[in-house]
C-alpha atoms as a PDB file:
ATOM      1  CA  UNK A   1      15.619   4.820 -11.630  1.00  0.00           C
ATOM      2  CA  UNK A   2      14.888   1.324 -11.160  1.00  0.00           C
ATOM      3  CA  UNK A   3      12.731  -0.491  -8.302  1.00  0.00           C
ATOM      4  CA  UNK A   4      11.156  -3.722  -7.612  1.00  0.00           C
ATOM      5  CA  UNK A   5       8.046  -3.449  -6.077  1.00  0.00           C
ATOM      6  CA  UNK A   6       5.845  -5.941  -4.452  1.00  0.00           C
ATOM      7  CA  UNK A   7       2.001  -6.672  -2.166  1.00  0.00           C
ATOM      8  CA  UNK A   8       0.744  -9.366  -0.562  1.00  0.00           C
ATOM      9  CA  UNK A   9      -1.321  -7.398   1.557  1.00  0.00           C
ATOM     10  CA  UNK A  10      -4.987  -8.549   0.447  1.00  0.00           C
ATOM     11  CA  UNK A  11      -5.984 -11.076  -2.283  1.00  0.00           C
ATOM     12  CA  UNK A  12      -4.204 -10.205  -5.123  1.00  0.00           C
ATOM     13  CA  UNK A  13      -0.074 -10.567  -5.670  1.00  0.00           C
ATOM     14  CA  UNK A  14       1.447  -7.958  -7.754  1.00  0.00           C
ATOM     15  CA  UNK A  15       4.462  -7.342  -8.587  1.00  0.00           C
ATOM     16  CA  UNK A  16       5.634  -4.320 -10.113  1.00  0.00           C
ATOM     17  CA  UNK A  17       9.349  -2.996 -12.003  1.00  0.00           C
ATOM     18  CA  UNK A  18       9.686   0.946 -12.922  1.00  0.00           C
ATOM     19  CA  UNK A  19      11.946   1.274 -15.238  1.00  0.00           C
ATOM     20  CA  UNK A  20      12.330   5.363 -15.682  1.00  0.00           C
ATOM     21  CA  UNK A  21       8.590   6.477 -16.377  1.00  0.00           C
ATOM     22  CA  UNK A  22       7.907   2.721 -17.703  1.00  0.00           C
ATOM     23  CA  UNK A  23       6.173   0.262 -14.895  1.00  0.00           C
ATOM     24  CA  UNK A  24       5.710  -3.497 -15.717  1.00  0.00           C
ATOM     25  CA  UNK A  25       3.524  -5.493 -13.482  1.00  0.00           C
ATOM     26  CA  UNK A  26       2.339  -9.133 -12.781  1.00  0.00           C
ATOM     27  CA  UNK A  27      -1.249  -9.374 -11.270  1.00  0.00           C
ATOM     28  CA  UNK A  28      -2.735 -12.584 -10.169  1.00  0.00           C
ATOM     29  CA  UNK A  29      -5.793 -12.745  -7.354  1.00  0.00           C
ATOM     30  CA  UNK A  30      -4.666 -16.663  -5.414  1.00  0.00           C
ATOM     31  CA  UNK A  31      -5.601 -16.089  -1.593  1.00  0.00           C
ATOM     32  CA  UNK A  32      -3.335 -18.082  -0.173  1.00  0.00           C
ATOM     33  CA  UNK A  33      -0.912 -18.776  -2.077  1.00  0.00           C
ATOM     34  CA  UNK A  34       1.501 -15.618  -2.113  1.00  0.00           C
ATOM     35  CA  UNK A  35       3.988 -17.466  -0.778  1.00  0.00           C
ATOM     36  CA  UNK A  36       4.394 -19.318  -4.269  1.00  0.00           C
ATOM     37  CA  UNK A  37       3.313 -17.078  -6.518  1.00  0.00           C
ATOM     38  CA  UNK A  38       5.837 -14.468  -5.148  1.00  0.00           C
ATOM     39  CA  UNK A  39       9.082 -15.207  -5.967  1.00  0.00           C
ATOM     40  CA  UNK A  40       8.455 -16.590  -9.755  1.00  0.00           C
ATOM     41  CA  UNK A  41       6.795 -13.131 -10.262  1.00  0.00           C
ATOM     42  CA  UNK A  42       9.995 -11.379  -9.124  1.00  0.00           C
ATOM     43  CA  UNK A  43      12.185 -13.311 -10.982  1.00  0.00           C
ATOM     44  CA  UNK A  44      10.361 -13.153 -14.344  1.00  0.00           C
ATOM     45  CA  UNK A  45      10.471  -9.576 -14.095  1.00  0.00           C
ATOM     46  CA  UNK A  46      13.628  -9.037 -13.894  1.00  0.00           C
ATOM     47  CA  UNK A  47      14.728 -11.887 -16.690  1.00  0.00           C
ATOM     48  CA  UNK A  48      12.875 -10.220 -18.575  1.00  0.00           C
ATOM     49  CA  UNK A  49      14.227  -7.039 -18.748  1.00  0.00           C
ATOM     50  CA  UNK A  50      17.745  -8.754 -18.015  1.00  0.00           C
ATOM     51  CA  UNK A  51      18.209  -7.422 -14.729  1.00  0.00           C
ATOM     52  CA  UNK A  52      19.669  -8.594 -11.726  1.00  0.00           C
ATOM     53  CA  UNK A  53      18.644  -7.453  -7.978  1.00  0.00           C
ATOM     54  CA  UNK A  54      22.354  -5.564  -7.679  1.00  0.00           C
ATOM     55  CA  UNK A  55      20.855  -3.522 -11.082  1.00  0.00           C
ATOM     56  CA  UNK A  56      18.113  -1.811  -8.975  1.00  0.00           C
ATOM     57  CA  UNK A  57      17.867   1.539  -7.172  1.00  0.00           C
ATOM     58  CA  UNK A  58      15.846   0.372  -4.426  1.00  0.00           C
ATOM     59  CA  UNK A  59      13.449  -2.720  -2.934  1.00  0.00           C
ATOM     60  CA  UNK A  60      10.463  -1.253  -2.407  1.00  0.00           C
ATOM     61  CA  UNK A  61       7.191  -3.635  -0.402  1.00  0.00           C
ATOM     62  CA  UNK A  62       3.410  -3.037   0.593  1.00  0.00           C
ATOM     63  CA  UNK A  63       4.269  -2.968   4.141  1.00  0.00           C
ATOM     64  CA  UNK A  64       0.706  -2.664   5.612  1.00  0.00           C
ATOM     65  CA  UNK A  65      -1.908  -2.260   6.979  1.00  0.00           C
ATOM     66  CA  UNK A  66      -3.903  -5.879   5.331  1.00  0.00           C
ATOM     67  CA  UNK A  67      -3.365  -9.433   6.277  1.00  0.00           C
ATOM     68  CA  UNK A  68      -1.165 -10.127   8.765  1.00  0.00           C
ATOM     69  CA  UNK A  69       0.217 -13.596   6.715  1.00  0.00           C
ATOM     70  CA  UNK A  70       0.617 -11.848   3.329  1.00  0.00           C
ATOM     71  CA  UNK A  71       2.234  -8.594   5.185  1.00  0.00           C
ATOM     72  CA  UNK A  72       4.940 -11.175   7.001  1.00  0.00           C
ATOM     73  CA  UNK A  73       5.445 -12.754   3.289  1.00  0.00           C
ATOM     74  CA  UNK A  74       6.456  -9.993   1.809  1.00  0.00           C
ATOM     75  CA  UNK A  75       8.254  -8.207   4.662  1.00  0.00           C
ATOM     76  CA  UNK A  76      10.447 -11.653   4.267  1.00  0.00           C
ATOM     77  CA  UNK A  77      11.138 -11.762   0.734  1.00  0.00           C
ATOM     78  CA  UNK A  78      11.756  -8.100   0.964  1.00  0.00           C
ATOM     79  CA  UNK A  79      14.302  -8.664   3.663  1.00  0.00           C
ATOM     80  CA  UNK A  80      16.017 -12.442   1.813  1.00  0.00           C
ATOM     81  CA  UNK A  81      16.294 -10.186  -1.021  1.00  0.00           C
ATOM     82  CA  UNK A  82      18.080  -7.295   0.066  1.00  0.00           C
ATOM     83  CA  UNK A  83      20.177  -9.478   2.356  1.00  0.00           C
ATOM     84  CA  UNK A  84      21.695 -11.276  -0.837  1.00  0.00           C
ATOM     85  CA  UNK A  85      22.047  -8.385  -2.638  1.00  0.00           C
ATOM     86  CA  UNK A  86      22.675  -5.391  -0.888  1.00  0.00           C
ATOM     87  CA  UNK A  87      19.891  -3.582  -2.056  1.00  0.00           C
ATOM     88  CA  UNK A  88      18.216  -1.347  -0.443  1.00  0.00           C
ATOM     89  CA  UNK A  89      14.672  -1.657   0.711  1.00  0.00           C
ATOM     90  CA  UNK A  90      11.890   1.278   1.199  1.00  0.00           C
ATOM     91  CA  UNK A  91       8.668   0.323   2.893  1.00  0.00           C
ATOM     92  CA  UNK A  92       5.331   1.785   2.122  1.00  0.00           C
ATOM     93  CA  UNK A  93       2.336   1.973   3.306  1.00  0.00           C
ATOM     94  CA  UNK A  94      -0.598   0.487   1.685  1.00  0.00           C
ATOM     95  CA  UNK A  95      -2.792   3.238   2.453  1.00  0.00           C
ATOM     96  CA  UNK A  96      -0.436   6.070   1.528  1.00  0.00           C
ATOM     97  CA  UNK A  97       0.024   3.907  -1.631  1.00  0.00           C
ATOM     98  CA  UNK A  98      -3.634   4.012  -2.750  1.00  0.00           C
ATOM     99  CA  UNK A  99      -3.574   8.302  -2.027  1.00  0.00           C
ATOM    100  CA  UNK A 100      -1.172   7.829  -4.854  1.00  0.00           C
ATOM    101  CA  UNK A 101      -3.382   5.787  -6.955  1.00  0.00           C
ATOM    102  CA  UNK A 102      -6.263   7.898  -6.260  1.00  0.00           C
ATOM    103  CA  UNK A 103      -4.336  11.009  -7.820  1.00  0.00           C
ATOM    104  CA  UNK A 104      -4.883   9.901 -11.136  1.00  0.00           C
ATOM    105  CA  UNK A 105      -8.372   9.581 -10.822  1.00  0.00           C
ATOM    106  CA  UNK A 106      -9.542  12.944  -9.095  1.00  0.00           C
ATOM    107  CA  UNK A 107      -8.656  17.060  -8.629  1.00  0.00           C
ATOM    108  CA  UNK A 108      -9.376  16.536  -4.978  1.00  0.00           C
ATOM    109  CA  UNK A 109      -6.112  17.112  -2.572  1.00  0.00           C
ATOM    110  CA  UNK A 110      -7.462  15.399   0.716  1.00  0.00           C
ATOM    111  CA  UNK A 111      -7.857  11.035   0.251  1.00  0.00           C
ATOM    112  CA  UNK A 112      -9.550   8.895   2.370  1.00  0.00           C
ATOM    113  CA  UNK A 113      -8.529   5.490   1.367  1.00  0.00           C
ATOM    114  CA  UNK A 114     -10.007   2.758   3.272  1.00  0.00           C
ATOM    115  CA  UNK A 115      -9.536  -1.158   3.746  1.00  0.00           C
ATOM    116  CA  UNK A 116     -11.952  -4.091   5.169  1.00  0.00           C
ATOM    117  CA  UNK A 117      -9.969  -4.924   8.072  1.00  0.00           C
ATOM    118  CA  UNK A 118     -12.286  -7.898   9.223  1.00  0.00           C
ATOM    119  CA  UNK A 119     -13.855  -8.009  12.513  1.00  0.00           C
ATOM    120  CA  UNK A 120     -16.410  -4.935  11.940  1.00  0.00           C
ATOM    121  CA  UNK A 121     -13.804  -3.254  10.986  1.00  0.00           C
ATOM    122  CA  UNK A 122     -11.970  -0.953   8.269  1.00  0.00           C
ATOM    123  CA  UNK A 123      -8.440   0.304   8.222  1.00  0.00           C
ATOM    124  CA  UNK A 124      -8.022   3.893   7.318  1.00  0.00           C
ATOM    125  CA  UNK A 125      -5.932   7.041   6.573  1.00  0.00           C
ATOM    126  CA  UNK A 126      -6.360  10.781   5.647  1.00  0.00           C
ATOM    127  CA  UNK A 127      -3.996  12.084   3.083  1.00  0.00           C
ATOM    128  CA  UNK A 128      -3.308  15.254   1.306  1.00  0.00           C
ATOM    129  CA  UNK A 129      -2.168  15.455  -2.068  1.00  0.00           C
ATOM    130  CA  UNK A 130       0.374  18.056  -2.683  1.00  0.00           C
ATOM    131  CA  UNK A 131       0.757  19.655  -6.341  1.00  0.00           C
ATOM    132  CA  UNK A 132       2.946  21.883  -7.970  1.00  0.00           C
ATOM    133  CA  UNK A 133       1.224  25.219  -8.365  1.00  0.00           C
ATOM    134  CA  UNK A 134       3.134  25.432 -11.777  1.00  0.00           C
ATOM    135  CA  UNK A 135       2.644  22.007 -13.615  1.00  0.00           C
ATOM    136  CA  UNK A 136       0.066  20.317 -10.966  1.00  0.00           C
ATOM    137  CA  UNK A 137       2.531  17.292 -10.402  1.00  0.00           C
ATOM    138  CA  UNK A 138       2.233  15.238  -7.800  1.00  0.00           C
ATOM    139  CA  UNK A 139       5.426  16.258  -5.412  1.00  0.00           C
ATOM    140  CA  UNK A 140       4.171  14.862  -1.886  1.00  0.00           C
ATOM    141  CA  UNK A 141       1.512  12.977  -0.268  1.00  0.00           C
ATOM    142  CA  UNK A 142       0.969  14.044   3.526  1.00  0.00           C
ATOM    143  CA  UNK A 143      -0.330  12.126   6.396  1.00  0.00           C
ATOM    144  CA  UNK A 144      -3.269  14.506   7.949  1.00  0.00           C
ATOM    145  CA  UNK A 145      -3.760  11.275  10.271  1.00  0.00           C
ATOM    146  CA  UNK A 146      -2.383   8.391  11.873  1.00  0.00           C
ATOM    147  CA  UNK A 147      -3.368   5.236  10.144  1.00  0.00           C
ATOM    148  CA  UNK A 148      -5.695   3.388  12.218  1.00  0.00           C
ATOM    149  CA  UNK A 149      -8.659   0.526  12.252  1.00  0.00           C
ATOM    150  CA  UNK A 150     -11.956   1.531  13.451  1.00  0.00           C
ATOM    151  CA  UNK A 151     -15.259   0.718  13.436  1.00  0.00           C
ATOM    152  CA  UNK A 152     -16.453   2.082   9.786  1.00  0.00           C
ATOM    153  CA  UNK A 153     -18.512   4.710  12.216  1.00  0.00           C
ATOM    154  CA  UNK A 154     -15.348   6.287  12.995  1.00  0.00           C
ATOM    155  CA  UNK A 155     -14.005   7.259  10.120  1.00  0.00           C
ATOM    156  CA  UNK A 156     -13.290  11.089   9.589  1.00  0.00           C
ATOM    157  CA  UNK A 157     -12.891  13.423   6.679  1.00  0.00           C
ATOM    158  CA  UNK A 158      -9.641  15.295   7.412  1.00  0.00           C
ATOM    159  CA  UNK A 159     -10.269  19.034   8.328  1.00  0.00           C
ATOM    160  CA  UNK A 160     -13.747  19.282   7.180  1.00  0.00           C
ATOM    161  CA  UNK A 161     -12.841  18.724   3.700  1.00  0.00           C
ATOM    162  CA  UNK A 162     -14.074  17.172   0.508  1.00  0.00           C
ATOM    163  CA  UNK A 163     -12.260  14.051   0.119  1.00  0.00           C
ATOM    164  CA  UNK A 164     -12.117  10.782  -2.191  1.00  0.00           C
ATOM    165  CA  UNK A 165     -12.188   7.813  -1.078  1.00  0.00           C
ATOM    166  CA  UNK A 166     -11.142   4.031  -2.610  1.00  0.00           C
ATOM    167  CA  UNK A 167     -10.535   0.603  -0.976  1.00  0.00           C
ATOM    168  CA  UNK A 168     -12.920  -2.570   0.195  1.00  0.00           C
ATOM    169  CA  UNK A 169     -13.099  -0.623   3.126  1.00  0.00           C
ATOM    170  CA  UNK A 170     -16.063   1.612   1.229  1.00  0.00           C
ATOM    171  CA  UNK A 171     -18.337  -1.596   1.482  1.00  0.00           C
ATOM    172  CA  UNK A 172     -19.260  -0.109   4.901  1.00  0.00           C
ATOM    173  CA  UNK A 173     -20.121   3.418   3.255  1.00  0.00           C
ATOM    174  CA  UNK A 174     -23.201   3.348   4.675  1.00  0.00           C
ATOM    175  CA  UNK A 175     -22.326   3.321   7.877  1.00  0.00           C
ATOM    176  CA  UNK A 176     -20.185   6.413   7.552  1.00  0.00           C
ATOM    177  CA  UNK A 177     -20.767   8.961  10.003  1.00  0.00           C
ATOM    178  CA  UNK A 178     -23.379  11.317   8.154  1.00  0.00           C
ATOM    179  CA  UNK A 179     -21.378  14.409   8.054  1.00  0.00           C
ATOM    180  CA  UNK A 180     -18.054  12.403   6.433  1.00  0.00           C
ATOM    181  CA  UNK A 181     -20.735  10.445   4.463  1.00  0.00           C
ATOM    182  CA  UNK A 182     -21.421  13.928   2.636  1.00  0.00           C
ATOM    183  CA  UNK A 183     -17.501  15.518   2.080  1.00  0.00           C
ATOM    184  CA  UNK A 184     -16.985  12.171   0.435  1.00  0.00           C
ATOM    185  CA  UNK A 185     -17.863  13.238  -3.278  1.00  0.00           C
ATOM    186  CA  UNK A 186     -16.797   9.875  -4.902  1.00  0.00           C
ATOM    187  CA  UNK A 187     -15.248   7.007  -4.154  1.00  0.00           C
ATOM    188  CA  UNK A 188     -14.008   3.298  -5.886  1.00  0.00           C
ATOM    189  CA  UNK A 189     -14.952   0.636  -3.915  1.00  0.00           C
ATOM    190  CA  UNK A 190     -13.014  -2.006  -6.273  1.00  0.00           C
ATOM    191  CA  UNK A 191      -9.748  -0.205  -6.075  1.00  0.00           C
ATOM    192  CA  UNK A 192      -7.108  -1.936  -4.341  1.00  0.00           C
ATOM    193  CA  UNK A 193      -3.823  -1.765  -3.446  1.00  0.00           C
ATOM    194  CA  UNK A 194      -1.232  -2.257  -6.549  1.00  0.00           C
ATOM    195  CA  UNK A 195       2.748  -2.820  -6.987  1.00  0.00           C
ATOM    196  CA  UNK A 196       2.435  -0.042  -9.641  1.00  0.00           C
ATOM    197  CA  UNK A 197       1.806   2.559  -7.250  1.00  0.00           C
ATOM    198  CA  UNK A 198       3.946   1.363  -4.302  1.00  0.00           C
ATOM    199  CA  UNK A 199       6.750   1.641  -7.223  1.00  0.00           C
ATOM    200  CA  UNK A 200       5.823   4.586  -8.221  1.00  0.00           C
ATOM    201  CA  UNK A 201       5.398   6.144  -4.791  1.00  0.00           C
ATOM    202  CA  UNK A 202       8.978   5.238  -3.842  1.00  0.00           C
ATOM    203  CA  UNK A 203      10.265   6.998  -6.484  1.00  0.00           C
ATOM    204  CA  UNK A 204       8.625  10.193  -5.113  1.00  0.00           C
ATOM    205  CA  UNK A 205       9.646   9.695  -1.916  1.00  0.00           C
ATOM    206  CA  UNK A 206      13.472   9.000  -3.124  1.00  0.00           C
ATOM    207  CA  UNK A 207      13.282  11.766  -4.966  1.00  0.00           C
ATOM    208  CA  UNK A 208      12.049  13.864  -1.858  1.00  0.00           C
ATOM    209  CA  UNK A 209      14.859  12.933  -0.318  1.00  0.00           C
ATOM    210  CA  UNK A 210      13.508   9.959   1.470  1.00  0.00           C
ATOM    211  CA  UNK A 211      15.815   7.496   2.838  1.00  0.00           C
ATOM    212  CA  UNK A 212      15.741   3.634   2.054  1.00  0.00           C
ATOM    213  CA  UNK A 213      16.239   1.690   5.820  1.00  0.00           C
ATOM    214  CA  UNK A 214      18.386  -1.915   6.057  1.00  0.00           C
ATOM    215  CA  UNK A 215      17.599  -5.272   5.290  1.00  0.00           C
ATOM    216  CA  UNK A 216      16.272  -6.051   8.868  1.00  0.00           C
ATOM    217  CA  UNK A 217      14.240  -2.611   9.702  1.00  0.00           C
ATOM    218  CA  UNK A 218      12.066  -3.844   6.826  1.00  0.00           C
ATOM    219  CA  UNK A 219       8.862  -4.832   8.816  1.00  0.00           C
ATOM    220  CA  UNK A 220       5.063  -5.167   8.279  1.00  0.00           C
ATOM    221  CA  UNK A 221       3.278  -2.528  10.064  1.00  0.00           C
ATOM    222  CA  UNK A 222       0.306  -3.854  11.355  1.00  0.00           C
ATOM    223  CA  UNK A 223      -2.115  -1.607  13.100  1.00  0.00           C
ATOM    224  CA  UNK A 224      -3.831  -3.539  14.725  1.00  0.00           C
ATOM    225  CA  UNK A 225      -1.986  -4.956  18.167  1.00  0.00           C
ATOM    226  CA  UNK A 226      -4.241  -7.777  19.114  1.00  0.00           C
ATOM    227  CA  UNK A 227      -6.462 -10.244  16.881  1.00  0.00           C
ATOM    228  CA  UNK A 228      -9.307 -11.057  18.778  1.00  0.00           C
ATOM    229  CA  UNK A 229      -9.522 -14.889  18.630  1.00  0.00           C
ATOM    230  CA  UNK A 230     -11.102 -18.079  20.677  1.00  0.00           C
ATOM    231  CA  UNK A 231      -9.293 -21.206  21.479  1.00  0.00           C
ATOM    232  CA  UNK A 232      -9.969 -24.282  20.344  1.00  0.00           C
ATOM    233  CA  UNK A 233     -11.947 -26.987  22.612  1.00  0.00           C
ATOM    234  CA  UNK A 234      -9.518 -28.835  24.104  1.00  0.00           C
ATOM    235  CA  UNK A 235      -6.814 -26.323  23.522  1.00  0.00           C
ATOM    236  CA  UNK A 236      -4.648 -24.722  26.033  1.00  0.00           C
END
């Protein structure tokens, strides 16, 4: 199994190549300048391991929620690339992506991962980590709600449960409702969304049967509808 992976979706640009079990990665934290650092990333990757685009099993691109510029960059280079090459392409979402990240660091089964959206606002999603009863893999991850960008006020614990919970969006912990404020037994407030993990979470979804979509059905997914914005003096 091989797949390129890719975010733009906050701060940092990573890109990511699995390889099998092995995952290479460039990292670099240049807001701004995504749309640079992108493509050299991609390509060094793959020179390196002397691959070309056709090589690869699948595309695979941070496809939100997180800055509406960077999510548009790499919904683009996702689409250039599989356009010239035929390669599939598997969105994922950022959230879902950070469940999978969070897997590695806890026992708990329900994830809260949550993002600074701007605005008074964090973006958020409940997930449940599936396991095998016999080895305790990771097999699934399982939306227990729609993604969504709230107030930090409004964010839930799924079901009642004990969750952990990662992302910028724990900056606003405090202002947690008090009864998910106490199901939350630990969180990372400096984790953040990584190729790695979008990699590695398309390869369980392929392997769950999962299926890839077409060069131009790979879009960012936004969230949020409407950016709240004033006009300029003088503008119309």
């Amino acid at each position: 199994m091989r797949i390129l992976s890719f975010d733009t979706s906050a701060e940092a640009c990573s890109v990511a190549l699995l390889i099998d079990d092995q995952s290479y990665e460039r990292v670099e934290t240049s807001p701004r300048q995504h749309a640079q650092t992108l493509l050299p990333f991609i390509q060094s990757l793959l020179n390196e391991h002397s691959l070309k685009l056709s090589d690869l099993n699948a595309i695979a691109f941070g496809c939100g929620p997180g800055s509406f510029t960077g999510l548009r960059i790499a919904a683009g280079v996702a689409q250039g690339l599989s356009y010239g090459s035929a390669c599939p392409v598997l969105p994922v979402s950022n959230l879902r992506a950070m469940a999978f990240q969070a897997s590695e660091h806890t026992s708990l089964n329900h994830i809260l991962p949550a993002f600074d959206a701007r605005m008074d606002e964090v973006y958020w999603g409940a997930f449940e980590l599936i396991r095998s009863q016999d080895s305790g893999r990771l097999v699934a991850i399982e939306a227990l709600a729609r993604e969504q960008v709230t107030p930090p006020e409004h964010v839930v614990c799924p079901l009642g449960s004990d969750c952990y919970g990662l992302g910028s969006g724990y900056a606003f912990f405090d202002r947690f409702d008090a009864d998910s404020k106490s199901r939350i037994k630990e969180f990372d407030e400096t984790a953040r969304p990584m190729a790695s993990d979008i990699a590695r979470l398309a390869r369980l979804d392929l392997e769950q049967g999962r299926s890839c979509v077409e060069a131009a059905q790979a879009k960012p997914v936004y969230i949020r509808d409407e950016v709240a914005w004033k006009k300029l003096p003088g503008r119309g």
